[in-house]
C-alpha atoms as a PDB file:
ATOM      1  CA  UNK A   1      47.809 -53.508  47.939  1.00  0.00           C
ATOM      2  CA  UNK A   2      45.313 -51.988  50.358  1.00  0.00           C
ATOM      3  CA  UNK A   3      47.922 -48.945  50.609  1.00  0.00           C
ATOM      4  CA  UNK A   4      47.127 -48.528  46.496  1.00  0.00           C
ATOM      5  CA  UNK A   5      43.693 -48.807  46.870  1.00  0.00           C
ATOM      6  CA  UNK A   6      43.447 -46.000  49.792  1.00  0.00           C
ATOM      7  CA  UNK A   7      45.605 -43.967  47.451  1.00  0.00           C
ATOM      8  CA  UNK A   8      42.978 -44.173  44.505  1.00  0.00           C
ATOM      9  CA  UNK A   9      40.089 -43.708  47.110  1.00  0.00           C
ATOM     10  CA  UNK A  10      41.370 -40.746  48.278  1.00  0.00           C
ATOM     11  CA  UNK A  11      42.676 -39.451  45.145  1.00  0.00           C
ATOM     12  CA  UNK A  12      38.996 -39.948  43.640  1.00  0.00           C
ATOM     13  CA  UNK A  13      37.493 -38.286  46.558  1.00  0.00           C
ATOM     14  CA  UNK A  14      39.703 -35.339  45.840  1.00  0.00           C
ATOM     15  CA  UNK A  15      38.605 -35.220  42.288  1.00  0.00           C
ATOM     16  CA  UNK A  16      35.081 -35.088  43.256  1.00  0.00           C
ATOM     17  CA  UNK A  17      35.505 -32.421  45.432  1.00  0.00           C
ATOM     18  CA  UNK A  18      37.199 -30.277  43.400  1.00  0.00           C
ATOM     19  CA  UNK A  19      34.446 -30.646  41.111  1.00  0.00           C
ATOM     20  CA  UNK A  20      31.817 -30.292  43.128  1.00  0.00           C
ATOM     21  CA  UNK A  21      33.213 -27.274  45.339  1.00  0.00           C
ATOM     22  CA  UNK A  22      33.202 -24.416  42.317  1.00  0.00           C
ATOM     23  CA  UNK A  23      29.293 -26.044  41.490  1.00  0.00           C
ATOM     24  CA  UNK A  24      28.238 -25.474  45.504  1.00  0.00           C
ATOM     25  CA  UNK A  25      29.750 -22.217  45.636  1.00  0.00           C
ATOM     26  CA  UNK A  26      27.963 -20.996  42.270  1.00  0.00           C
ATOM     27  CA  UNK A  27      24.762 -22.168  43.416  1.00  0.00           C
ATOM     28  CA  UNK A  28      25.099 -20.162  46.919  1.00  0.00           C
ATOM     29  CA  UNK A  29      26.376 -17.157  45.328  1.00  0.00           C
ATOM     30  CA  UNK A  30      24.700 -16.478  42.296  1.00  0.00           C
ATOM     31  CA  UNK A  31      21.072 -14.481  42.072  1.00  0.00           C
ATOM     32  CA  UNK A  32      17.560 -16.043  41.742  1.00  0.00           C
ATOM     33  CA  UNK A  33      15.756 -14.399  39.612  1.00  0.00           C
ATOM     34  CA  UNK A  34      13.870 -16.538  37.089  1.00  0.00           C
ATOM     35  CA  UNK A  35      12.174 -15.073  34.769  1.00  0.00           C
ATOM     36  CA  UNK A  36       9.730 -16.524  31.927  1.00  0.00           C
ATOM     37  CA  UNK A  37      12.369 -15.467  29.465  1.00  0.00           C
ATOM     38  CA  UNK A  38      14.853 -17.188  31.359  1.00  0.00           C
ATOM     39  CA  UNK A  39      13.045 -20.415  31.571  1.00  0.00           C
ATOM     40  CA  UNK A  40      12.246 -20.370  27.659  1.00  0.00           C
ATOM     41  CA  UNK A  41      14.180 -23.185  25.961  1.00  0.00           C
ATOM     42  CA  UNK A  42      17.210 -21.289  23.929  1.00  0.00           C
ATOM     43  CA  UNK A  43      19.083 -22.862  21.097  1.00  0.00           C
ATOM     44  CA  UNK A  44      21.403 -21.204  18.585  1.00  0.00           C
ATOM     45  CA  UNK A  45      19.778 -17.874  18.440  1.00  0.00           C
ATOM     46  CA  UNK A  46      16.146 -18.988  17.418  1.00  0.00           C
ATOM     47  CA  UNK A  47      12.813 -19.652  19.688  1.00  0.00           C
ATOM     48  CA  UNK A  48      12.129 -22.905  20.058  1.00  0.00           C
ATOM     49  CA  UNK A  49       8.486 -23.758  17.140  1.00  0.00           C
ATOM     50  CA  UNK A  50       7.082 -26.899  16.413  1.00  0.00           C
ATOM     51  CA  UNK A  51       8.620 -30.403  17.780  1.00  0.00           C
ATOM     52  CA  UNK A  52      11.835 -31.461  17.962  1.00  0.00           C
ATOM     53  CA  UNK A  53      10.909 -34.197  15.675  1.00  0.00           C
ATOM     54  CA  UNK A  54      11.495 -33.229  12.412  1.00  0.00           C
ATOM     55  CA  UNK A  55      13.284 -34.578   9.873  1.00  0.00           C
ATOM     56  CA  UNK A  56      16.732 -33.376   9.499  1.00  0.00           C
ATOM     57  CA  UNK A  57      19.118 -33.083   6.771  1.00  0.00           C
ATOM     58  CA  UNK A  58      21.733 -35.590   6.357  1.00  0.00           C
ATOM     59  CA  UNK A  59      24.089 -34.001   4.635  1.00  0.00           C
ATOM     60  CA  UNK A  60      25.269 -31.759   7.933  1.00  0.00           C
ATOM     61  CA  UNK A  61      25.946 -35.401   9.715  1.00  0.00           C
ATOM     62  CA  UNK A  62      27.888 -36.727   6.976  1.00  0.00           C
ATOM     63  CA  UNK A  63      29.970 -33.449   6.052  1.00  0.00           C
ATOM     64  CA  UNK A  64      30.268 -33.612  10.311  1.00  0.00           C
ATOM     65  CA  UNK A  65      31.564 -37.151  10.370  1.00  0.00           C
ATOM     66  CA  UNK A  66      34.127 -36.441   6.658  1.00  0.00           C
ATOM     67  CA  UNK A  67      35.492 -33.626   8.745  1.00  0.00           C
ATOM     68  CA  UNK A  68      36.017 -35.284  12.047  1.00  0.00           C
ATOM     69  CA  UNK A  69      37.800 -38.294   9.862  1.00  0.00           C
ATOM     70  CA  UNK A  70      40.153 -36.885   8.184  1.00  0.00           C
ATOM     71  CA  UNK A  71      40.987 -33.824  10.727  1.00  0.00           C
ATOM     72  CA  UNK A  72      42.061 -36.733  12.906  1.00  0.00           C
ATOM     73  CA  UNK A  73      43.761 -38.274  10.343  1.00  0.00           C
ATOM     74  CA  UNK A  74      45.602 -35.261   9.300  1.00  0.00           C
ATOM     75  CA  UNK A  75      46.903 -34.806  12.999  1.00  0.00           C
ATOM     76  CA  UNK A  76      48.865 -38.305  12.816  1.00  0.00           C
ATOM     77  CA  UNK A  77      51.035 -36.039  10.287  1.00  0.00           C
ATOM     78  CA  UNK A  78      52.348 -33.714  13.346  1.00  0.00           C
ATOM     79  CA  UNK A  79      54.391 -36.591  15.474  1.00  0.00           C
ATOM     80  CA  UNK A  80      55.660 -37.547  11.764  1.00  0.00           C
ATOM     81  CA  UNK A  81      56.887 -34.934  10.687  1.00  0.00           C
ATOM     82  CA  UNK A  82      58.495 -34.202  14.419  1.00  0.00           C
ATOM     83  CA  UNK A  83      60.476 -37.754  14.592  1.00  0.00           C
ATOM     84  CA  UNK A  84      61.098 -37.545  10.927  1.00  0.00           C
ATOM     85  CA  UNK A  85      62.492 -33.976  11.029  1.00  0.00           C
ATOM     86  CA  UNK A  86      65.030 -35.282  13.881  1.00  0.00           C
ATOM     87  CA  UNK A  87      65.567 -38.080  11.737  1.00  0.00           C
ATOM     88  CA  UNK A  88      66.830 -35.994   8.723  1.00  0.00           C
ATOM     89  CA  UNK A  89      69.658 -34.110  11.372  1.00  0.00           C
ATOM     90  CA  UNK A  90      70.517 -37.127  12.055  1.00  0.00           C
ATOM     91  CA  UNK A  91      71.489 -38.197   8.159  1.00  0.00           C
ATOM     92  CA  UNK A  92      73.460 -34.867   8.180  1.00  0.00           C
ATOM     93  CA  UNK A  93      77.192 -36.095   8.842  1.00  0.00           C
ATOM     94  CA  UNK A  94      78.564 -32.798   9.579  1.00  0.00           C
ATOM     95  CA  UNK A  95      76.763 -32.440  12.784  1.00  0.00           C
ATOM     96  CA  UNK A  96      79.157 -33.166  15.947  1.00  0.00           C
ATOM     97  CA  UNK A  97      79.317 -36.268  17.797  1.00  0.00           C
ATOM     98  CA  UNK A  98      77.300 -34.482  20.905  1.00  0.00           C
ATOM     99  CA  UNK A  99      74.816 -33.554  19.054  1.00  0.00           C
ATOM    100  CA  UNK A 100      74.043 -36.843  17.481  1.00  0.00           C
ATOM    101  CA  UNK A 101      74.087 -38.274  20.713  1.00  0.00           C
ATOM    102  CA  UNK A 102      71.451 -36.176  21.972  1.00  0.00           C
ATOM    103  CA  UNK A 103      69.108 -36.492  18.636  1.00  0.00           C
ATOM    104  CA  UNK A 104      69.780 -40.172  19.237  1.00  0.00           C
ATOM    105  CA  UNK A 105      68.855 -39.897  22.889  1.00  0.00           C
ATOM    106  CA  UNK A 106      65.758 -37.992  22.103  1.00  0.00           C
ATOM    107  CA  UNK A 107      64.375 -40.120  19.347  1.00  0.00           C
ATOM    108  CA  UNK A 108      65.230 -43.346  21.702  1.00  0.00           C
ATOM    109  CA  UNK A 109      63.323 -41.945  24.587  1.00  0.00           C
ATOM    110  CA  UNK A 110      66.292 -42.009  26.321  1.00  0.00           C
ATOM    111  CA  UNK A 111      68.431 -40.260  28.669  1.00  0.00           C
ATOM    112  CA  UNK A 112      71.242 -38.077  26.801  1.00  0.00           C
ATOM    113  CA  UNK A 113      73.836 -38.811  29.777  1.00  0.00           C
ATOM    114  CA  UNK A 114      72.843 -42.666  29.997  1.00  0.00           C
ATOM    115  CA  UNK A 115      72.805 -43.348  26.268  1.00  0.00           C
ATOM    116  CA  UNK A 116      76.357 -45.142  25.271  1.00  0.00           C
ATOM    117  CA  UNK A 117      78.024 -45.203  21.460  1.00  0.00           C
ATOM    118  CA  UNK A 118      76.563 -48.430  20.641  1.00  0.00           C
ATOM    119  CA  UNK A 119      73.165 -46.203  20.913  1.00  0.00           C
ATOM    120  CA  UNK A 120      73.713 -43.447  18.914  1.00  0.00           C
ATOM    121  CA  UNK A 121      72.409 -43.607  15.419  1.00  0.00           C
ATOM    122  CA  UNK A 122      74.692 -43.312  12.557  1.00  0.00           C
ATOM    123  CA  UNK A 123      73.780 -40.961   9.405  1.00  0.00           C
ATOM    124  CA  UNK A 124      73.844 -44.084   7.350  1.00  0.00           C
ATOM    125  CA  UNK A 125      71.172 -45.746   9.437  1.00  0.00           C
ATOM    126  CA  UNK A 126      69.422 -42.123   9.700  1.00  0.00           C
ATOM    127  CA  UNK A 127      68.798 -41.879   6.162  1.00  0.00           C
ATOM    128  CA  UNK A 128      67.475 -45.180   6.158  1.00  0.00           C
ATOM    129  CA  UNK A 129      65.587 -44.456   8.336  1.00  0.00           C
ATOM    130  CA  UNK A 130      64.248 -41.468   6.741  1.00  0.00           C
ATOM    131  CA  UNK A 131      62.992 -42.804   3.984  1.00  0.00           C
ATOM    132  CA  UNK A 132      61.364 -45.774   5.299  1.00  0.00           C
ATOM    133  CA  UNK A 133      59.290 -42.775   6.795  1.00  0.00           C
ATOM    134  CA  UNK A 134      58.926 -40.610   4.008  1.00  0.00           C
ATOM    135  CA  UNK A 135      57.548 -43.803   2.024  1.00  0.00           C
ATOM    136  CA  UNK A 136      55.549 -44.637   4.963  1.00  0.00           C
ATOM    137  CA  UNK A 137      54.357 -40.909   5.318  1.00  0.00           C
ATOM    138  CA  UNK A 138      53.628 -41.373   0.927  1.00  0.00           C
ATOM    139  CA  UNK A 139      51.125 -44.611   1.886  1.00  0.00           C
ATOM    140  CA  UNK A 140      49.318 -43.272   4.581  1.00  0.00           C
ATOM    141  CA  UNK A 141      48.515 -40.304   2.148  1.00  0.00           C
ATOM    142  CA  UNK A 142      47.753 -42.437  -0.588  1.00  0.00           C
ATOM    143  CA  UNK A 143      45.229 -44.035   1.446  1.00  0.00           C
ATOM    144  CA  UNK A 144      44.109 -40.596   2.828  1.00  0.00           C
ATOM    145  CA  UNK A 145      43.708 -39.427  -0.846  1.00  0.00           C
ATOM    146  CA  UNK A 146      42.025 -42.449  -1.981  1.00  0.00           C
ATOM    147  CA  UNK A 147      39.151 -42.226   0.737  1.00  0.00           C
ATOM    148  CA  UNK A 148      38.679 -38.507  -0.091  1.00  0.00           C
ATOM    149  CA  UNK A 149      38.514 -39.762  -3.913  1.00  0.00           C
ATOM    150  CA  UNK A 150      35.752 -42.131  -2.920  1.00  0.00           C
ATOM    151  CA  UNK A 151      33.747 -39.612  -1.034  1.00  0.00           C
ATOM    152  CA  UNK A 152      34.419 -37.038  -3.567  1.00  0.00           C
ATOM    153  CA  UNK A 153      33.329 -39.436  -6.063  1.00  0.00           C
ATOM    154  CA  UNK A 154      29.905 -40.792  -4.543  1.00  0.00           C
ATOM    155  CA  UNK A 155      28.562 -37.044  -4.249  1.00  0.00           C
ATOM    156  CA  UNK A 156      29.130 -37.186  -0.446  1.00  0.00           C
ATOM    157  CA  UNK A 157      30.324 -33.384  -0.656  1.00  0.00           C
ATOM    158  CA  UNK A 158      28.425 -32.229  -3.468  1.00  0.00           C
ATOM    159  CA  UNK A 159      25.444 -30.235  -1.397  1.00  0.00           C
ATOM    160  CA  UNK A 160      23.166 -29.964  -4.266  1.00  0.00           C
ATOM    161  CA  UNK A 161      23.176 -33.973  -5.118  1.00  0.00           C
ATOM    162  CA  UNK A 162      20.281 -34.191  -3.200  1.00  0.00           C
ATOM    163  CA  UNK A 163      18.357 -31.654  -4.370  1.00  0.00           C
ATOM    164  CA  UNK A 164      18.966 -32.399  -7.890  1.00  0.00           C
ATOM    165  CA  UNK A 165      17.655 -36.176  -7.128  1.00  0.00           C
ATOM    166  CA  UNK A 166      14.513 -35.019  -5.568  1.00  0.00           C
ATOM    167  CA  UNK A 167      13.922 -32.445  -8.458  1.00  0.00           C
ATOM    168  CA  UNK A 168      14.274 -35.401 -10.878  1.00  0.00           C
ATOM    169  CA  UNK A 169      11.938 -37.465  -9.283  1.00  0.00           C
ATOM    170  CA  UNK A 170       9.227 -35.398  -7.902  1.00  0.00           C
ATOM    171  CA  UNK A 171       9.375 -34.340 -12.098  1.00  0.00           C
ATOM    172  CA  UNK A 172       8.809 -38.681 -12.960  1.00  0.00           C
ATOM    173  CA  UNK A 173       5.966 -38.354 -10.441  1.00  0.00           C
ATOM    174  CA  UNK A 174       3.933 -35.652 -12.522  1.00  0.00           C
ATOM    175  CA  UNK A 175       4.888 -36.972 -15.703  1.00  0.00           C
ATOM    176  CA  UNK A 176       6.878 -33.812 -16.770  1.00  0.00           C
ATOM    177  CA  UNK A 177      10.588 -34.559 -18.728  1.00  0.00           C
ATOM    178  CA  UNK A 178      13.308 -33.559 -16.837  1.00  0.00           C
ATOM    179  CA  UNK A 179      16.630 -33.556 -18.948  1.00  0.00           C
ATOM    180  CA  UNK A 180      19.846 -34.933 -17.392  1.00  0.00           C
END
């Protein structure tokens, strides 16, 4: 135990050097020349006016988090498609016997020269197989589709929604009809 525990002390040591050696040797090497242009707070291309307190738009965060969602979500479709595609060579019973043994050993996580004939996966089981995917692969985009429906369908990627709902109201305020 003490053995493990030197290995992760050292190992963590190592780490922080090599993170800390490229910062030392860019702080030795590169100029100093500040400048009060240099010093000015930068972001995104436009000088810095007013206080950072202001009210920002929500619709950037929400359209932010919608993408971040279902970008992940659409990346558990890669490793599908991969196991799934191995699966369907698999259901093809003019493939050899070596070859089947290999596919099997891959999708097993095993290795190809350990793996024995009770092991290998027949095309009957395959195909199974297969579409107990493909159906799982049609609810997982069901569900996909019916969150996008729901966003879709509360306004969450219309832009102007909220413009339209301030128009309307800012026009009860003054007493002026505004037609739906």
């Amino acid at each position: 135990m003490p053995d493990l525990v030197g290995h992760f002390l050292l190992f963590g040591l190592v780490a922080i050097a090599f993170l800390m050696l490229p910062l030392l040797i860019g702080r030795l090497v590169r100029p100093k020349l500040p400048t009060p242009e240099k010093d000015a707070i930068y972001e995104c291309g436009e000088p810095a006016i007013g206080s950072s307190y202001i009210q920002f738009d929500l619709r950037f965060y929400v359209v932010a988090l919608l993408f971040i969602i279902f970008d992940v979500e659409i990346a558990f479709f890669f490793p599908w498609a991969s196991v799934y595609g191995s699966t369907m060579q698999l259901a093809d019973t003019r493939i050899s016997q070596e070859a089947r043994s290999e596919l099997s050993a891959r999708l097993l996580s095993l290795d190809p020269s350990t793996i024995t004939d009770a092991q290998v996966i027949t095309a009957d089981t395959a195909l199974k197989l297969g579409w107990i995917s493909l159906a799982d692969i049609l609810v997982f985009f069901g569900v996909l589709l019916v969150g996008f429906a729901y966003v879709w369908k509360r306004g969450d990627l219309d832009w102007i929604r909220a413009l339209t709902k301030k128009s309307m109201q800012a026009g009860d305020q003054t007493g002026v009809l505004v037609r739906k």
